[in-house]
Every structure is written in structure tokens, then in C-alpha cells.
PDB file of N, CA and C in Angstrom:
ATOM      1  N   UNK A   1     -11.619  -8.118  34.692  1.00  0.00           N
ATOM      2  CA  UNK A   1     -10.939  -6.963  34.144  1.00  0.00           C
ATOM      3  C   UNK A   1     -11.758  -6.426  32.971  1.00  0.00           C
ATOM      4  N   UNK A   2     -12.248  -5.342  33.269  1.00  0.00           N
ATOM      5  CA  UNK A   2     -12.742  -4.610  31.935  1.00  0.00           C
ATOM      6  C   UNK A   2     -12.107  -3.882  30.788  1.00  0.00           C
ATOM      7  N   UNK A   3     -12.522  -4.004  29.517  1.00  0.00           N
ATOM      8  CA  UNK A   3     -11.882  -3.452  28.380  1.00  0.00           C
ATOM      9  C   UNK A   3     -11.895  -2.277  28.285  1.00  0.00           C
ATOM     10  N   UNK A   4     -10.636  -1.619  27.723  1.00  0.00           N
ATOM     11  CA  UNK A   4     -10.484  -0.442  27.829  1.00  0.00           C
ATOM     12  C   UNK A   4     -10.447   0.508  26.606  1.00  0.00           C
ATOM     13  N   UNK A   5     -11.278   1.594  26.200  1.00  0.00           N
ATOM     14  CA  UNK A   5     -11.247   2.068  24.766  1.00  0.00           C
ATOM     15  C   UNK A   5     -10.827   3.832  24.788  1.00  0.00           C
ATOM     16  N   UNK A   6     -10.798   4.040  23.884  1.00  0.00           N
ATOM     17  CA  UNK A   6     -10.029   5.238  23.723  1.00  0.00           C
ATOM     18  C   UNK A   6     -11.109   5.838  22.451  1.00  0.00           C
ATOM     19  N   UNK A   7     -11.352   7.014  22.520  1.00  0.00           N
ATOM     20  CA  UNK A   7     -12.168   7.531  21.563  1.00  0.00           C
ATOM     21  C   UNK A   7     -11.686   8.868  20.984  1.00  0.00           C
ATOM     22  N   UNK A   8     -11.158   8.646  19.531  1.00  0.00           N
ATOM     23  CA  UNK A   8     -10.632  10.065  18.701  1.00  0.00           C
ATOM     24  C   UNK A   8     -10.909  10.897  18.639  1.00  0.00           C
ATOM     25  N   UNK A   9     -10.418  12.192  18.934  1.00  0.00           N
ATOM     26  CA  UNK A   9     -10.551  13.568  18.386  1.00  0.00           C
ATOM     27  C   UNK A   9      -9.940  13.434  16.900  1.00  0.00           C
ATOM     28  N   UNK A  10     -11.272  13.908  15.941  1.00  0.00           N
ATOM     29  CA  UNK A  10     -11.337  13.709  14.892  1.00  0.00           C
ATOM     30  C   UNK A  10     -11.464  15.300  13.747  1.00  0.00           C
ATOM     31  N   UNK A  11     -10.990  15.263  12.705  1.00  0.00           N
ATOM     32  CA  UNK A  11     -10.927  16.602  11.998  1.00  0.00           C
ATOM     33  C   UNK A  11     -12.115  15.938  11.220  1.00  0.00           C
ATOM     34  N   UNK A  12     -13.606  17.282  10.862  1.00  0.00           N
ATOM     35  CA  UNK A  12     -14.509  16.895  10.095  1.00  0.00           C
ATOM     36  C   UNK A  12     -14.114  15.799   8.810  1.00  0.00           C
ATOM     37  N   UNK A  13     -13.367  16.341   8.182  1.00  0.00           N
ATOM     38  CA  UNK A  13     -13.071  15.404   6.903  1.00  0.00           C
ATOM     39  C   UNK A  13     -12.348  13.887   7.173  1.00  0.00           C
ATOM     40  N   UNK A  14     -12.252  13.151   8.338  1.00  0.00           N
ATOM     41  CA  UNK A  14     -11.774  12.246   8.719  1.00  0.00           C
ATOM     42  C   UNK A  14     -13.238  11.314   9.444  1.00  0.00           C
ATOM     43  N   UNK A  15     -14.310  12.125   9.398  1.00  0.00           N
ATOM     44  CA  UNK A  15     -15.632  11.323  10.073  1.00  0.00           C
ATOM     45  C   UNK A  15     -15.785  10.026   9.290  1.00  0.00           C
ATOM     46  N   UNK A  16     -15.596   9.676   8.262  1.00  0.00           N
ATOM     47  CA  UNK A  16     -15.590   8.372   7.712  1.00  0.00           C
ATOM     48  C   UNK A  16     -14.702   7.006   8.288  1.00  0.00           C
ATOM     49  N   UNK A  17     -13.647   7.404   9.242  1.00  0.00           N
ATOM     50  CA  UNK A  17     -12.810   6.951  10.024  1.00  0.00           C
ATOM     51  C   UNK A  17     -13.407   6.565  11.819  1.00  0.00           C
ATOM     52  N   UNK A  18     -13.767   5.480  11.716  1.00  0.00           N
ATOM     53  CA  UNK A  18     -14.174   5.089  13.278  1.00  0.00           C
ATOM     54  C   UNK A  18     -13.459   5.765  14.237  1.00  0.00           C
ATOM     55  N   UNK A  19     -13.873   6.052  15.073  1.00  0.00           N
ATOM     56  CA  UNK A  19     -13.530   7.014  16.237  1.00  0.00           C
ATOM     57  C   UNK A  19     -12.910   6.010  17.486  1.00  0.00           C
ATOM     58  N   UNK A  20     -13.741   4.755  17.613  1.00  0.00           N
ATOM     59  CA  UNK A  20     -13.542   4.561  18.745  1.00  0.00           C
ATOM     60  C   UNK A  20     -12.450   3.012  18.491  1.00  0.00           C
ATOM     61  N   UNK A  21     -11.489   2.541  19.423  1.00  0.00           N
ATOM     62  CA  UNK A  21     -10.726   1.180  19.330  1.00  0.00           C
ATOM     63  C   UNK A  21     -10.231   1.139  20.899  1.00  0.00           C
ATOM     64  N   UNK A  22     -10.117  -0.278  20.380  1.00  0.00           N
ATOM     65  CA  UNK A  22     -10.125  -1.168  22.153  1.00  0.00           C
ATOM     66  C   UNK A  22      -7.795  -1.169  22.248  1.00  0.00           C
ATOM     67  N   UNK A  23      -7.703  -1.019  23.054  1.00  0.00           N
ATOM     68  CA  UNK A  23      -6.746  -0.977  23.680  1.00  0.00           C
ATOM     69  C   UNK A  23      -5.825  -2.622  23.323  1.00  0.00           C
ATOM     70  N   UNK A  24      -6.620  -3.534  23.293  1.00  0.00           N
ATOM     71  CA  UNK A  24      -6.296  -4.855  23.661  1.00  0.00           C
ATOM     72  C   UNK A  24      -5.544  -5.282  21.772  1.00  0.00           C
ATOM     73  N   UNK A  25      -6.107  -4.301  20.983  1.00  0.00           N
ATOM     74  CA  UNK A  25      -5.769  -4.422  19.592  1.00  0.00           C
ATOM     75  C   UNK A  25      -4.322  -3.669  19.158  1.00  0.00           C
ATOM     76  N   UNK A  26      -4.022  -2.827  19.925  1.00  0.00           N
ATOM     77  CA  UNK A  26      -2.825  -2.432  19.683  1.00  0.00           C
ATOM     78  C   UNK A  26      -1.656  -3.191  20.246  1.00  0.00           C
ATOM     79  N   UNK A  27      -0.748  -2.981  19.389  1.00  0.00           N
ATOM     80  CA  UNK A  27       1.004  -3.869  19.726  1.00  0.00           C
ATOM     81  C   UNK A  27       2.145  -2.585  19.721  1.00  0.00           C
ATOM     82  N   UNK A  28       2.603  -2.509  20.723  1.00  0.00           N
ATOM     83  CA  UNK A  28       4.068  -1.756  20.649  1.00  0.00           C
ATOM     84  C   UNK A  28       4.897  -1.371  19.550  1.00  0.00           C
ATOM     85  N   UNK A  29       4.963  -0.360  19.236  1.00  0.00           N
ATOM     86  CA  UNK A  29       5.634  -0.072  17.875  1.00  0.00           C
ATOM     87  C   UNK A  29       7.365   0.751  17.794  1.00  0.00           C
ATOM     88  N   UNK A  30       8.028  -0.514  17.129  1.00  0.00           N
ATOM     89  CA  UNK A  30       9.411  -0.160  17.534  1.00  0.00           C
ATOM     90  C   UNK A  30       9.951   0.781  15.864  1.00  0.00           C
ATOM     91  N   UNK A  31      10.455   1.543  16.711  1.00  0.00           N
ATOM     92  CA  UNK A  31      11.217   2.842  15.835  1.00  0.00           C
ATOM     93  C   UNK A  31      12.054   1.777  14.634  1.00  0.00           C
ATOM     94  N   UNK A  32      11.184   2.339  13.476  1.00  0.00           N
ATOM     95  CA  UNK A  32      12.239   2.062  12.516  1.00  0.00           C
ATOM     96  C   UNK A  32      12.557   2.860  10.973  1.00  0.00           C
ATOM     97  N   UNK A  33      13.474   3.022  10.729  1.00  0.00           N
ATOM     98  CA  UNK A  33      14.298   4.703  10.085  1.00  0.00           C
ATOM     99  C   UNK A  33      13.570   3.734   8.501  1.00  0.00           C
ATOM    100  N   UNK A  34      13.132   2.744   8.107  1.00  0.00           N
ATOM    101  CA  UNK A  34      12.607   3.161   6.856  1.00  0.00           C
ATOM    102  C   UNK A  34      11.241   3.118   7.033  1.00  0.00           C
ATOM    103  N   UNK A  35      10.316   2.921   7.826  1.00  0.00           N
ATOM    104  CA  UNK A  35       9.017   3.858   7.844  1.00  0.00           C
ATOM    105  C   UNK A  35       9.268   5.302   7.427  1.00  0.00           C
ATOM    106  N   UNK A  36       9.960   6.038   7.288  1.00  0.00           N
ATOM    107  CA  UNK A  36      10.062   7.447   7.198  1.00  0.00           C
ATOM    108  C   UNK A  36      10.046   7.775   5.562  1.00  0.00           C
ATOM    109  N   UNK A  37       8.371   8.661   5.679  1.00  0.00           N
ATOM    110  CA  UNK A  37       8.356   8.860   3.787  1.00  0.00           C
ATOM    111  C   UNK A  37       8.342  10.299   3.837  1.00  0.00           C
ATOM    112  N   UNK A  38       9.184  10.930   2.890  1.00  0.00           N
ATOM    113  CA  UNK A  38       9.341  12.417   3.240  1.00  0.00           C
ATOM    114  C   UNK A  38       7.772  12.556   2.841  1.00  0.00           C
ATOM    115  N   UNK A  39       7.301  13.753   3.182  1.00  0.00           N
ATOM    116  CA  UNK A  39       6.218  13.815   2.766  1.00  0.00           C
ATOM    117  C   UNK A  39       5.908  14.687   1.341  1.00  0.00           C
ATOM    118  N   UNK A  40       7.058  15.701   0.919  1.00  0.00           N
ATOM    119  CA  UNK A  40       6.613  16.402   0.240  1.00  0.00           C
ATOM    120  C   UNK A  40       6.749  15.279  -1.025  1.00  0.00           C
ATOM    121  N   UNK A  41       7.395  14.396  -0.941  1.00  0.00           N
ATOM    122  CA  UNK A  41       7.171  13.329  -2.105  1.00  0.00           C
ATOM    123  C   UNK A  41       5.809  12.775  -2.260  1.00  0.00           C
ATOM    124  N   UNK A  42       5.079  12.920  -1.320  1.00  0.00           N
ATOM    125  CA  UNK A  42       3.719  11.929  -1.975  1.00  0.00           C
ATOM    126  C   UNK A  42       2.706  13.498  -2.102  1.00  0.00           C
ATOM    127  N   UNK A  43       2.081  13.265  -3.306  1.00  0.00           N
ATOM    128  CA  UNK A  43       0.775  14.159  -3.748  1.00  0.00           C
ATOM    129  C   UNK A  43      -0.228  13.546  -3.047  1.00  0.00           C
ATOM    130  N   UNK A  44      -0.805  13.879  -1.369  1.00  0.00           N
ATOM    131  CA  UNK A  44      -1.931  13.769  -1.347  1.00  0.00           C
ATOM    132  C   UNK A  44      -3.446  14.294  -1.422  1.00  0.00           C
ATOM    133  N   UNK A  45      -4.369  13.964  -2.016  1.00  0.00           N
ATOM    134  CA  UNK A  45      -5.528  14.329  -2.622  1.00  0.00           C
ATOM    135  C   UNK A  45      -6.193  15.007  -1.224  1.00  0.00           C
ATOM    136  N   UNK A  46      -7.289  15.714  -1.503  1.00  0.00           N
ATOM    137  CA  UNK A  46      -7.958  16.148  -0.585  1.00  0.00           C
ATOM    138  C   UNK A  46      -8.983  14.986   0.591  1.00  0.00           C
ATOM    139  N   UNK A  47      -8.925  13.767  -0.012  1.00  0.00           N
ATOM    140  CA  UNK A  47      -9.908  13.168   0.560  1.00  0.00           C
ATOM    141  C   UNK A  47      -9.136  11.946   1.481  1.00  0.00           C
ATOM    142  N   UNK A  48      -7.204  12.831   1.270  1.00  0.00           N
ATOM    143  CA  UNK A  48      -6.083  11.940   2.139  1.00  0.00           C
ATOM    144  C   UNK A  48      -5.927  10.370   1.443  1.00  0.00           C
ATOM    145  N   UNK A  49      -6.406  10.350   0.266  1.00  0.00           N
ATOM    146  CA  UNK A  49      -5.484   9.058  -0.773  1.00  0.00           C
ATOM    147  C   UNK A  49      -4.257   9.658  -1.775  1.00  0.00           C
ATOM    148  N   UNK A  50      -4.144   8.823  -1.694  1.00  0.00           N
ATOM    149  CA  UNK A  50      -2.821   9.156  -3.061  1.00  0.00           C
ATOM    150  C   UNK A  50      -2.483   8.113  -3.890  1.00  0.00           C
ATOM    151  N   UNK A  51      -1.815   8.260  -5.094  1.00  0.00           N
ATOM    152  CA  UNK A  51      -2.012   7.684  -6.372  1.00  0.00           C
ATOM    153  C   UNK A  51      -0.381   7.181  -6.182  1.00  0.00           C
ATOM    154  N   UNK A  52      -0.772   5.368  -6.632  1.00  0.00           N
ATOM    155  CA  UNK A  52       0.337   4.447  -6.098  1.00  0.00           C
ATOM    156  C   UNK A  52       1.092   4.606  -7.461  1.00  0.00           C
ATOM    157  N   UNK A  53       2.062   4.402  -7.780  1.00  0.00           N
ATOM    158  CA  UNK A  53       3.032   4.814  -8.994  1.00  0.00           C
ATOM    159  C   UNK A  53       4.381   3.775  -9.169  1.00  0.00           C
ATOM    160  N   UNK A  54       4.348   2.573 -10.069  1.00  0.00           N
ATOM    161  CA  UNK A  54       5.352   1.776 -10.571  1.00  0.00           C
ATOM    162  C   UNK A  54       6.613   2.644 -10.958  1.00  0.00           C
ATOM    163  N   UNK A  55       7.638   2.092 -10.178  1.00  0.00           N
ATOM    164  CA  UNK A  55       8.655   2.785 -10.822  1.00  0.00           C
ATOM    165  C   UNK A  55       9.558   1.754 -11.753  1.00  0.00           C
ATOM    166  N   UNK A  56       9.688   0.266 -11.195  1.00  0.00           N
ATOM    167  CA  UNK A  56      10.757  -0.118 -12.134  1.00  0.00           C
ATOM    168  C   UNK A  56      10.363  -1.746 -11.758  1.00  0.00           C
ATOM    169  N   UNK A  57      10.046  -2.635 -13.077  1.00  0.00           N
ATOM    170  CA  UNK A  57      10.169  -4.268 -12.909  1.00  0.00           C
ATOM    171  C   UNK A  57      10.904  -4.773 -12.105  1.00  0.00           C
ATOM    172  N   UNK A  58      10.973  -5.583 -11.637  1.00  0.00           N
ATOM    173  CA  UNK A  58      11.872  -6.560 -10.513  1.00  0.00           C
ATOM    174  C   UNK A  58      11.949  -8.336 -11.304  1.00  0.00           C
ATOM    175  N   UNK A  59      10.679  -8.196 -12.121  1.00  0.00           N
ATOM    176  CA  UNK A  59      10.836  -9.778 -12.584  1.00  0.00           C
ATOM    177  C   UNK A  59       9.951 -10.445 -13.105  1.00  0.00           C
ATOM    178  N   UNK A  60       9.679 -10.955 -13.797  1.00  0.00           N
ATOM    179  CA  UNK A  60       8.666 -11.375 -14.485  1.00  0.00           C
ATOM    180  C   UNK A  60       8.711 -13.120 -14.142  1.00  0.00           C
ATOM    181  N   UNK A  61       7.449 -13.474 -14.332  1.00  0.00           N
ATOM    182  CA  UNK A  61       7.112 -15.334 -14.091  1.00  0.00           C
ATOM    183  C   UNK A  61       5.980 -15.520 -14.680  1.00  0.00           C
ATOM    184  N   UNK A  62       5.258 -16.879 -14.400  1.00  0.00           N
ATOM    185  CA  UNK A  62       4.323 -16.978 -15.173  1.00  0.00           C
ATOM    186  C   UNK A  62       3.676 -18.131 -14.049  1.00  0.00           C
ATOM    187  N   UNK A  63       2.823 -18.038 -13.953  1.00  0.00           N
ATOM    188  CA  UNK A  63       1.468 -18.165 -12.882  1.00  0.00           C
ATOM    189  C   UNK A  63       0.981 -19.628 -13.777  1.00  0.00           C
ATOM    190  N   UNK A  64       1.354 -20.517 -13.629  1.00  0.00           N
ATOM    191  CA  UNK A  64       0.515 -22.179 -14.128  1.00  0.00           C
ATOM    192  C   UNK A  64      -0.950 -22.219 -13.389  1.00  0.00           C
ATOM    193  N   UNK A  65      -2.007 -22.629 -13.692  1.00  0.00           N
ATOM    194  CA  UNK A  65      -3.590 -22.906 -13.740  1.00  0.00           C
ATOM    195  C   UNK A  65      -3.424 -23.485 -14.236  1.00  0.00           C
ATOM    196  N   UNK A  66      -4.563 -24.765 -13.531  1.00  0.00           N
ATOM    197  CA  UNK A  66      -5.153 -25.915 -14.749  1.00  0.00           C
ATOM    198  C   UNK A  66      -5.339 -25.917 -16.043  1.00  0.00           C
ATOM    199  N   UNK A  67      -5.965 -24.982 -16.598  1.00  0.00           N
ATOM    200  CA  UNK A  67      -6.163 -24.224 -18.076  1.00  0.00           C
ATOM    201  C   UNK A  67      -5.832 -23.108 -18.578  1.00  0.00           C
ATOM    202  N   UNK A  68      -4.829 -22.425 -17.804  1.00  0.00           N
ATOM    203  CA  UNK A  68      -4.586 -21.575 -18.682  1.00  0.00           C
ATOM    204  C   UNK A  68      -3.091 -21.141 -17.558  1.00  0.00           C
ATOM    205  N   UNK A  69      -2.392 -19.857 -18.623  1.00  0.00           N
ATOM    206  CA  UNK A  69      -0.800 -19.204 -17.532  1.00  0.00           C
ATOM    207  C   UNK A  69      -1.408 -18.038 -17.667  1.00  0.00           C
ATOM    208  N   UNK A  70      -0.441 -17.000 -16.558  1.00  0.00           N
ATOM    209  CA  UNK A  70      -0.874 -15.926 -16.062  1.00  0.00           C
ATOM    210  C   UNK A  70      -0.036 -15.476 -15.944  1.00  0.00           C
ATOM    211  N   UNK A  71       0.397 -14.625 -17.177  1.00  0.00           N
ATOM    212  CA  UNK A  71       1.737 -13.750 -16.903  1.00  0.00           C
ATOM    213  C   UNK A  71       1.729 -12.648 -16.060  1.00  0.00           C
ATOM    214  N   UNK A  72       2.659 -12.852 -14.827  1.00  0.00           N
ATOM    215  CA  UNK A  72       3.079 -11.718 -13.873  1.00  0.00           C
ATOM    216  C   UNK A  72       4.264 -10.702 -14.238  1.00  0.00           C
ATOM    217  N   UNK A  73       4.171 -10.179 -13.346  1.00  0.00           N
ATOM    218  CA  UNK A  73       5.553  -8.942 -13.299  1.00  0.00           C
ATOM    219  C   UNK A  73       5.888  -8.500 -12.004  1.00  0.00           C
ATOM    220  N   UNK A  74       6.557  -9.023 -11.407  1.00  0.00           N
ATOM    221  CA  UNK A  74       6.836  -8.013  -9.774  1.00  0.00           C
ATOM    222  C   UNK A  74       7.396  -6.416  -9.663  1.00  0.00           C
ATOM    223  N   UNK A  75       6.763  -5.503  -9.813  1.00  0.00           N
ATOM    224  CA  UNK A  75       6.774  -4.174  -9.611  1.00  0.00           C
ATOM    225  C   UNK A  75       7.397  -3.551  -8.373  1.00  0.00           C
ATOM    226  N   UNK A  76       8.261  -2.443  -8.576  1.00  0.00           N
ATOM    227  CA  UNK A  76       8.646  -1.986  -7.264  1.00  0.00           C
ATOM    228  C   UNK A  76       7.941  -0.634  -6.958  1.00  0.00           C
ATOM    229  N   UNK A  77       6.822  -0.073  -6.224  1.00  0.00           N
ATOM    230  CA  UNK A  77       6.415   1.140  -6.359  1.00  0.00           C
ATOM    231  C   UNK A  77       7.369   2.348  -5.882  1.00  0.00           C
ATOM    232  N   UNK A  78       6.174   3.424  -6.091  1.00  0.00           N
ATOM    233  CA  UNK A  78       7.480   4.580  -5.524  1.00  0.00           C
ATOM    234  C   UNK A  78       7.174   4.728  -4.326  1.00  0.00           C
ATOM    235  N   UNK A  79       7.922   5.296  -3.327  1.00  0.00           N
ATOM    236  CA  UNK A  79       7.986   5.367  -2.331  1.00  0.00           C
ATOM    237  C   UNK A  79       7.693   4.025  -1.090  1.00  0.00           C
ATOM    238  N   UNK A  80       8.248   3.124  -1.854  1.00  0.00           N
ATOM    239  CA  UNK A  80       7.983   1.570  -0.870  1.00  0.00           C
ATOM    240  C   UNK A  80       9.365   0.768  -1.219  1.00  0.00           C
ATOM    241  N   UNK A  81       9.455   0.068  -0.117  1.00  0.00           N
ATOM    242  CA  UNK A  81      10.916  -0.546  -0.421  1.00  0.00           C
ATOM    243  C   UNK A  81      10.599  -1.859  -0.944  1.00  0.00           C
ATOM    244  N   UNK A  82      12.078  -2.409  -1.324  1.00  0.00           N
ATOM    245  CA  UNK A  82      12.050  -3.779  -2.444  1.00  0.00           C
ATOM    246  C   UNK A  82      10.904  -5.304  -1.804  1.00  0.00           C
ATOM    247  N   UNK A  83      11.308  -5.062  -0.684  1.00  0.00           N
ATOM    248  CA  UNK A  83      10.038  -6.313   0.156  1.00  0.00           C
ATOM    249  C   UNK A  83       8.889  -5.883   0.094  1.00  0.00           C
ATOM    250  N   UNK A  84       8.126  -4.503   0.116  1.00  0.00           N
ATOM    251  CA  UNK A  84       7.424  -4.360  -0.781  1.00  0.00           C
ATOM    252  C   UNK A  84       6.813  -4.541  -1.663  1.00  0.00           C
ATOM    253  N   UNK A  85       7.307  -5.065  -3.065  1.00  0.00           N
ATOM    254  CA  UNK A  85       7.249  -4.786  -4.157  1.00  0.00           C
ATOM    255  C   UNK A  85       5.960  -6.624  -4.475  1.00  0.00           C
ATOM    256  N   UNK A  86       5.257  -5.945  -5.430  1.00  0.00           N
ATOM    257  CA  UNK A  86       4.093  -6.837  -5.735  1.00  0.00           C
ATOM    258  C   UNK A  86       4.113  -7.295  -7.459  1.00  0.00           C
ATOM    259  N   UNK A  87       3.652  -8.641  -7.233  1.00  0.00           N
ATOM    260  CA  UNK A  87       3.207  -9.186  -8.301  1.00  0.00           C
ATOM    261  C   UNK A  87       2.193  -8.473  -8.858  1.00  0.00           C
ATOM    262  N   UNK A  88       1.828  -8.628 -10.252  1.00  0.00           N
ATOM    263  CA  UNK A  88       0.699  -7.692 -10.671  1.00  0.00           C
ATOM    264  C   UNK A  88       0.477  -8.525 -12.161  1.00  0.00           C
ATOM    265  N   UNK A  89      -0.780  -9.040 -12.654  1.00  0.00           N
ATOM    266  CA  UNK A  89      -1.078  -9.227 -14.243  1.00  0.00           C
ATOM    267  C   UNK A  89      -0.260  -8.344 -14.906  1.00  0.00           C
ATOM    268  N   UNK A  90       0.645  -8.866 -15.855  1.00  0.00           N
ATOM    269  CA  UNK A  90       1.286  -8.129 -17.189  1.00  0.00           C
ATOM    270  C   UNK A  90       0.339  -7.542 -18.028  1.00  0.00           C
ATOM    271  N   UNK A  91      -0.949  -7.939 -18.049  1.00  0.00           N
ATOM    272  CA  UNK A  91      -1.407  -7.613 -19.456  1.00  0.00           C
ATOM    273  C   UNK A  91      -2.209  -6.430 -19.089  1.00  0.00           C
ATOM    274  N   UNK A  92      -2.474  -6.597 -17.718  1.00  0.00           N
ATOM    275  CA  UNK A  92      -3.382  -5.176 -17.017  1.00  0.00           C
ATOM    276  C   UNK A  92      -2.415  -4.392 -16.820  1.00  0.00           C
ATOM    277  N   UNK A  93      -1.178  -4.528 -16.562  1.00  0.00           N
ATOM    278  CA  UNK A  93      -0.001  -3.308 -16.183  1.00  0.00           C
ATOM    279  C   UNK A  93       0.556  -2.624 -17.472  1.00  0.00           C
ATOM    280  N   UNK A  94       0.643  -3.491 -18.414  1.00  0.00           N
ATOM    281  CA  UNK A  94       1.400  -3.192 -19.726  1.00  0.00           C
ATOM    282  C   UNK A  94       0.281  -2.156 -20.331  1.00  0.00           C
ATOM    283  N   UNK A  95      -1.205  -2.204 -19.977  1.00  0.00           N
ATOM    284  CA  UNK A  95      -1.893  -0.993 -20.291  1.00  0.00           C
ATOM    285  C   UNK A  95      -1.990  -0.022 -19.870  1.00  0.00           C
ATOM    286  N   UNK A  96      -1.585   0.045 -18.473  1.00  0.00           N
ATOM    287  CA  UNK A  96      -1.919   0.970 -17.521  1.00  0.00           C
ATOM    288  C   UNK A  96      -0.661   2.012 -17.723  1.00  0.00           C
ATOM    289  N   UNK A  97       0.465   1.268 -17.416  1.00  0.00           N
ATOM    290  CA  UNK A  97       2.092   1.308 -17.707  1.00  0.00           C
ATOM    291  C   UNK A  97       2.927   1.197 -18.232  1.00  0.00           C
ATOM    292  N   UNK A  98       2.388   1.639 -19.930  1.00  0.00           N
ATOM    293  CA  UNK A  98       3.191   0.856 -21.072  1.00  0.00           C
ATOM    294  C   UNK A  98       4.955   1.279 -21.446  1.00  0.00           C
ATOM    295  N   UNK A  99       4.723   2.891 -20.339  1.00  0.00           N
ATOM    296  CA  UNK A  99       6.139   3.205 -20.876  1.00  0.00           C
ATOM    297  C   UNK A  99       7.042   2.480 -19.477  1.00  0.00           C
ATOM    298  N   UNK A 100       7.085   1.353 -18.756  1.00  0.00           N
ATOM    299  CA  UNK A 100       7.653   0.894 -18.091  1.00  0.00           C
ATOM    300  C   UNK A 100       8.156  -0.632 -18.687  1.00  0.00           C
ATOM    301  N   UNK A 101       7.458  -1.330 -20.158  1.00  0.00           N
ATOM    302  CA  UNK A 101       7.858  -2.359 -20.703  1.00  0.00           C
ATOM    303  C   UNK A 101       8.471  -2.197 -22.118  1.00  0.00           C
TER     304      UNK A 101
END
């Protein structure tokens, strides 16, 4: 049985994006109502990124190492739900994000 590939029709500004994928890599994708991000909520840039944005702490801990702790913070971003939500260095966020502590 031979592999089977599929090759994109692509918009110029998307050529940085591989064109071609094998069939055997994709999995069935079942409908689900919170994938759905309105769109006019996200600002995306011309080059199709957009700028990830903390909205509110979830929790703070502290990370034990042999020699030293590592204060965390679990962050909830915007437009992502609570399972989502990521650990992140306090001391790099508290600069980045100071009006959130």
C-alpha cells in the first residue's frame, strides 16, 4: 500500500508553511463548541501571530531544586480556557505583568 499526500494551495504570505503532509498523520477531528474563538477578539498581526495576554492568576507554588526554589504562578490567558492555563517564573511575569500582582 502506498502513502498518500496531499499538497496545499497556499496564499503567498503563508510560503513559510510546508505545503505538502502525508495522510497517515492526520486523526479525525470531533466537533467541539469550545474550540470556537470569536475572531474579532484576537488582534492578528500581518505575519498571522498574535500577542498572548495574562488575564488573571490561578495560583502560585514554589518549584524545590537541589539548590535553589523557583517561584511559579499559574496564569490563565485570554482567550484559552482554565486547562489551559500555564505555570510561568514569577519573577519574569511580575516584570512583564506587574499590573496583574
Amino acid at each position: 500500500m502506498g502513502r498518500v499526500a496531499y499538497q496545499l494551495e497556499r496564499r503567498p504570505e503563508l510560503d513559510w508553511i510546508h505545503d505538502v503532509f502525508y495522510i497517515s498523520i492526520l486523526r479525525r477531528y470531533h466537533s467541539d463548541p469550545t474550540h470556537i474563538i470569536p475572531v474579532e477578539e484576537i488582534e492578528v498581526r500581518p505575519d498571522l501571530t498574535f500577542e498572548e495576554e495574562p488575564v488573571q492568576i490561578l495560583n502560585h507554588d514554589v518549584k524545590i531544586l537541589r539548590r535553589k526554589s523557583i517561584p511559579l504562578v499559574k496564569f490563565l490567558w485570554r482567550n484559552h480556557s482554565f486547562e489551559e492555563a500555564t505555570w510561568e517564573p514569577k519573577n519574569a511575569m511580575r516584570q512583564q505583568y506587574s499590573h496583574l500582582f
